[in-house]
PDB file of N, CA and C in Angstrom:
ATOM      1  N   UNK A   1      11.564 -14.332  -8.395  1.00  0.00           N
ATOM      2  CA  UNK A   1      11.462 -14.276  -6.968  1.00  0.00           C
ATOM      3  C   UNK A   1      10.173 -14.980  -6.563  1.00  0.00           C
ATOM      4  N   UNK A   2      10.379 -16.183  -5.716  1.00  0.00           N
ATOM      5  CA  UNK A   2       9.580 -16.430  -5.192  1.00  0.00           C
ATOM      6  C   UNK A   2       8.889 -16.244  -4.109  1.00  0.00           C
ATOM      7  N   UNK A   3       9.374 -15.349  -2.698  1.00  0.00           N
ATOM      8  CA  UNK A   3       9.373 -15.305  -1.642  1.00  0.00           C
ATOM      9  C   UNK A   3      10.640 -14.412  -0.992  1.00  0.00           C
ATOM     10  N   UNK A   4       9.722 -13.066  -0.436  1.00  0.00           N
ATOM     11  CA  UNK A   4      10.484 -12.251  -0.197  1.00  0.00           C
ATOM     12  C   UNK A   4       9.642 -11.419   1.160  1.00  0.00           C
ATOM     13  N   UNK A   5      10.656 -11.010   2.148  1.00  0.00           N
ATOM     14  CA  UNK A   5       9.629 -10.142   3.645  1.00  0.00           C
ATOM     15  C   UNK A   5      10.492  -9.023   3.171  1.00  0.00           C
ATOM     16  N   UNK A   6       9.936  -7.754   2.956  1.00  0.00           N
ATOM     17  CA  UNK A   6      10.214  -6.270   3.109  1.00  0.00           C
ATOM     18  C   UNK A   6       9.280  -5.845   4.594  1.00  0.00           C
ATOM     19  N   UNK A   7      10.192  -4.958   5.137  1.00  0.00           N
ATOM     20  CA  UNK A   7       9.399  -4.327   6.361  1.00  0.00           C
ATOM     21  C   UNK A   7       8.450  -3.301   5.850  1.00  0.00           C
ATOM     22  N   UNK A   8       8.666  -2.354   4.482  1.00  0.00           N
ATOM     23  CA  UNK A   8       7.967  -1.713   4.135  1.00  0.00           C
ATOM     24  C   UNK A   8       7.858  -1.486   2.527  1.00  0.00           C
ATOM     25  N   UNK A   9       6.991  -0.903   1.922  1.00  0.00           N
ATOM     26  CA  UNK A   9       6.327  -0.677   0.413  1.00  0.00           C
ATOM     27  C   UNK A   9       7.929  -0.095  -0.145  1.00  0.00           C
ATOM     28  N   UNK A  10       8.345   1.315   0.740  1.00  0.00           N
ATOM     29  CA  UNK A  10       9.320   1.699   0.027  1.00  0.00           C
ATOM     30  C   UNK A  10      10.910   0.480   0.132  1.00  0.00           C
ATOM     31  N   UNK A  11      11.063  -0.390   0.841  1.00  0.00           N
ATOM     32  CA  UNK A  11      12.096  -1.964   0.624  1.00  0.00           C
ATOM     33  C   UNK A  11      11.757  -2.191  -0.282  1.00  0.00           C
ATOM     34  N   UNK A  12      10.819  -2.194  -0.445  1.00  0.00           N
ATOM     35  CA  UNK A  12      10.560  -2.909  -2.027  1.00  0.00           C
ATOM     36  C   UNK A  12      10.750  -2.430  -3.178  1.00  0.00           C
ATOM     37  N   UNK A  13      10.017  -0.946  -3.026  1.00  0.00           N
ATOM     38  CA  UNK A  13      10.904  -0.296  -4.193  1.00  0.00           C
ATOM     39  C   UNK A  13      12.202   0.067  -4.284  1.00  0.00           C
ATOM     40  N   UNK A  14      12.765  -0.415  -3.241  1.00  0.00           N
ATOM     41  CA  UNK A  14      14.298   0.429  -3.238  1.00  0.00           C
ATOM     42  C   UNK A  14      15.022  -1.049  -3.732  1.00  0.00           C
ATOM     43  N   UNK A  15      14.650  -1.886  -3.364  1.00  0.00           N
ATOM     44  CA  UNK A  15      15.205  -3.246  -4.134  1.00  0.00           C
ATOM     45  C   UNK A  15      14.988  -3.719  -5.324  1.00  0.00           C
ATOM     46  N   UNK A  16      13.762  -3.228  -5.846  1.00  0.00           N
ATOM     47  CA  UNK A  16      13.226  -3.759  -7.797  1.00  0.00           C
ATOM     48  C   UNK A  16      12.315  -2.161  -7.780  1.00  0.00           C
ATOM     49  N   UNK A  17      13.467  -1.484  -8.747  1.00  0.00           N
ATOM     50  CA  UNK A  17      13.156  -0.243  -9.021  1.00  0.00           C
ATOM     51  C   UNK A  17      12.310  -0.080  -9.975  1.00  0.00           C
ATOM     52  N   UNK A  18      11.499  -1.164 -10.850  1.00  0.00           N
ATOM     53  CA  UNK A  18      10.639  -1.277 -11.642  1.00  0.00           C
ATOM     54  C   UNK A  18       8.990  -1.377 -10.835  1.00  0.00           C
ATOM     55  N   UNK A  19       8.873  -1.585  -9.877  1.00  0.00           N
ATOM     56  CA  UNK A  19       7.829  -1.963  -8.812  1.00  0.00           C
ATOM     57  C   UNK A  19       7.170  -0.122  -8.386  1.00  0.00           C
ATOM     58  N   UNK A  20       5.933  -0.402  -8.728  1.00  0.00           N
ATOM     59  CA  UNK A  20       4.936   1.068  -7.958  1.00  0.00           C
ATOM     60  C   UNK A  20       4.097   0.517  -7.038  1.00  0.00           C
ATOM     61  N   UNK A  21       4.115   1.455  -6.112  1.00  0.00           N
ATOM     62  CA  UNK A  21       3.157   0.668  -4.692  1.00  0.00           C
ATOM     63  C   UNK A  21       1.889   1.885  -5.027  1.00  0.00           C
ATOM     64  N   UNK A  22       0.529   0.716  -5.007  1.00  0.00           N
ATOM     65  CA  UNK A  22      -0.627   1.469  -5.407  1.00  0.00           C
ATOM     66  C   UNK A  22      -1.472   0.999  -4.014  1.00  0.00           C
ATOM     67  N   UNK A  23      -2.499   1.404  -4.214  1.00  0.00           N
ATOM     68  CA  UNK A  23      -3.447   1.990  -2.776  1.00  0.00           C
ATOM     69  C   UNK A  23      -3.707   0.373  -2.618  1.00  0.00           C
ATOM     70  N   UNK A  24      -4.453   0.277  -1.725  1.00  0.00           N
ATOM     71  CA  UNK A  24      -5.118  -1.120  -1.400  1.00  0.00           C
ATOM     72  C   UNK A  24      -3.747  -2.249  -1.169  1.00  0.00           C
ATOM     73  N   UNK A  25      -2.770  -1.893  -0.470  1.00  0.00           N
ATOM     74  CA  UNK A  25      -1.509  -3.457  -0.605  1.00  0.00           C
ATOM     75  C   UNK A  25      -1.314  -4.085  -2.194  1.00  0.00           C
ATOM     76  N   UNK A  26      -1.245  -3.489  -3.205  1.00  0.00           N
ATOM     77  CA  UNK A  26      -1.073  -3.958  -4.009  1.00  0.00           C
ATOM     78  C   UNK A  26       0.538  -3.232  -4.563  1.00  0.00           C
ATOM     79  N   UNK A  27       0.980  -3.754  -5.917  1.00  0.00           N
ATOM     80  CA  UNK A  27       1.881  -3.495  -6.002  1.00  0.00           C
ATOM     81  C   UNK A  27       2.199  -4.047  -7.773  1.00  0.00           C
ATOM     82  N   UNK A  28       2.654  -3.138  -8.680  1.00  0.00           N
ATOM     83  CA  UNK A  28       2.518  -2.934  -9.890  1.00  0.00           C
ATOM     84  C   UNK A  28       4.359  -2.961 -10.559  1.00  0.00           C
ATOM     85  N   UNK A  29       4.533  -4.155 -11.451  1.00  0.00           N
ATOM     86  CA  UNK A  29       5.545  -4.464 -11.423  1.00  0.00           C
ATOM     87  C   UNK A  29       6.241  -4.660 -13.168  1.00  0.00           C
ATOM     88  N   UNK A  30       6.443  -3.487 -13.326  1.00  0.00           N
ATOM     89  CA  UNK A  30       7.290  -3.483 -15.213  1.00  0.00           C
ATOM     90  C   UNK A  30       8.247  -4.263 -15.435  1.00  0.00           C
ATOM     91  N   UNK A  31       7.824  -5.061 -16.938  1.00  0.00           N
ATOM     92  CA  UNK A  31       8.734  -6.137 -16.835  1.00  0.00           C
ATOM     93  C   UNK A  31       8.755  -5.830 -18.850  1.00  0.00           C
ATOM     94  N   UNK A  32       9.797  -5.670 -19.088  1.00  0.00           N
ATOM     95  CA  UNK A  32      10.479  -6.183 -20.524  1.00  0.00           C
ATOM     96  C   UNK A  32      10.267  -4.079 -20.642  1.00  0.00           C
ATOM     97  N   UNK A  33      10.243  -3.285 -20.058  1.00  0.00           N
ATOM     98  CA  UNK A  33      10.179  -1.787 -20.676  1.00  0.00           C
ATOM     99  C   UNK A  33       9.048  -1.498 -20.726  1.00  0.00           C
ATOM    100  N   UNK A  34       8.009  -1.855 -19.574  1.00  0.00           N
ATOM    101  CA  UNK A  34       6.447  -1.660 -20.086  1.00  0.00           C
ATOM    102  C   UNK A  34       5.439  -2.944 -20.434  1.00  0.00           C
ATOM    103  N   UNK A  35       6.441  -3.425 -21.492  1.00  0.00           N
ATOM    104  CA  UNK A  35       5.611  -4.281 -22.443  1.00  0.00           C
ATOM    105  C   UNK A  35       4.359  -5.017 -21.527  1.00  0.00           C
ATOM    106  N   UNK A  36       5.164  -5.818 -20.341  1.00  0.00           N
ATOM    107  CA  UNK A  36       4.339  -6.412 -19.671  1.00  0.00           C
ATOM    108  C   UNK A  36       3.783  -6.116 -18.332  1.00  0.00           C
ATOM    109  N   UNK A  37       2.911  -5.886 -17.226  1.00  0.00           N
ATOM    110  CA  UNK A  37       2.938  -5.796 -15.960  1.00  0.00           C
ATOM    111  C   UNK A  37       1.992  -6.642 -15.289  1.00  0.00           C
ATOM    112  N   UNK A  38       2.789  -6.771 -14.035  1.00  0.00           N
ATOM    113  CA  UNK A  38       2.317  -8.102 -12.902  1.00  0.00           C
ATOM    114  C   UNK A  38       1.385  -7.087 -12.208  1.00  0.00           C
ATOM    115  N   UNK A  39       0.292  -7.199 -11.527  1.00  0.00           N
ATOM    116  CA  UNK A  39       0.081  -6.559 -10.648  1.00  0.00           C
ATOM    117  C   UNK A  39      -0.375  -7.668  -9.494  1.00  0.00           C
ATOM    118  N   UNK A  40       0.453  -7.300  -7.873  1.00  0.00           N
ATOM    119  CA  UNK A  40       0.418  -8.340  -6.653  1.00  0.00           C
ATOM    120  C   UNK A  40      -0.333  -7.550  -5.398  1.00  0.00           C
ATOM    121  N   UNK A  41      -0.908  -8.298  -4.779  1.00  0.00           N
ATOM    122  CA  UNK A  41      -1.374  -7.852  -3.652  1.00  0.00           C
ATOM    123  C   UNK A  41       0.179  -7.848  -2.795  1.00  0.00           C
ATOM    124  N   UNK A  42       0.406  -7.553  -1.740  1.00  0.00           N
ATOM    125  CA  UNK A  42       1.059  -7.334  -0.696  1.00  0.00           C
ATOM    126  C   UNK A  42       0.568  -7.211   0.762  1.00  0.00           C
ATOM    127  N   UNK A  43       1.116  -8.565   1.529  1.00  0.00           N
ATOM    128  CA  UNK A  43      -0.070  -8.512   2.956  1.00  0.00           C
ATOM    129  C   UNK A  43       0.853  -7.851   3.807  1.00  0.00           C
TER     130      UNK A  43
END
């Protein structure tokens, strides 16, 4: 995904159920079972 508008933190998790919304607009994203994670700001 390159480019995506959610109206809110929980759109997002309700669309990529691997995604945790953490304090500060950021947003924490499990990829392979753990192994790996993205972590993104969110404006």
């Amino acid at each position: 995904m390159e480019k995506a508008v959610y109206a809110t933190p929980q759109a997002l998790k309700g669309e990529l159920r691997t995604a945790s919304i953490l304090k500060g607009g950021r947003a924490v994203f499990n990829i392979a079972g753990n192994k790996y994670r993205v972590i993104t700001t969110i404006d």
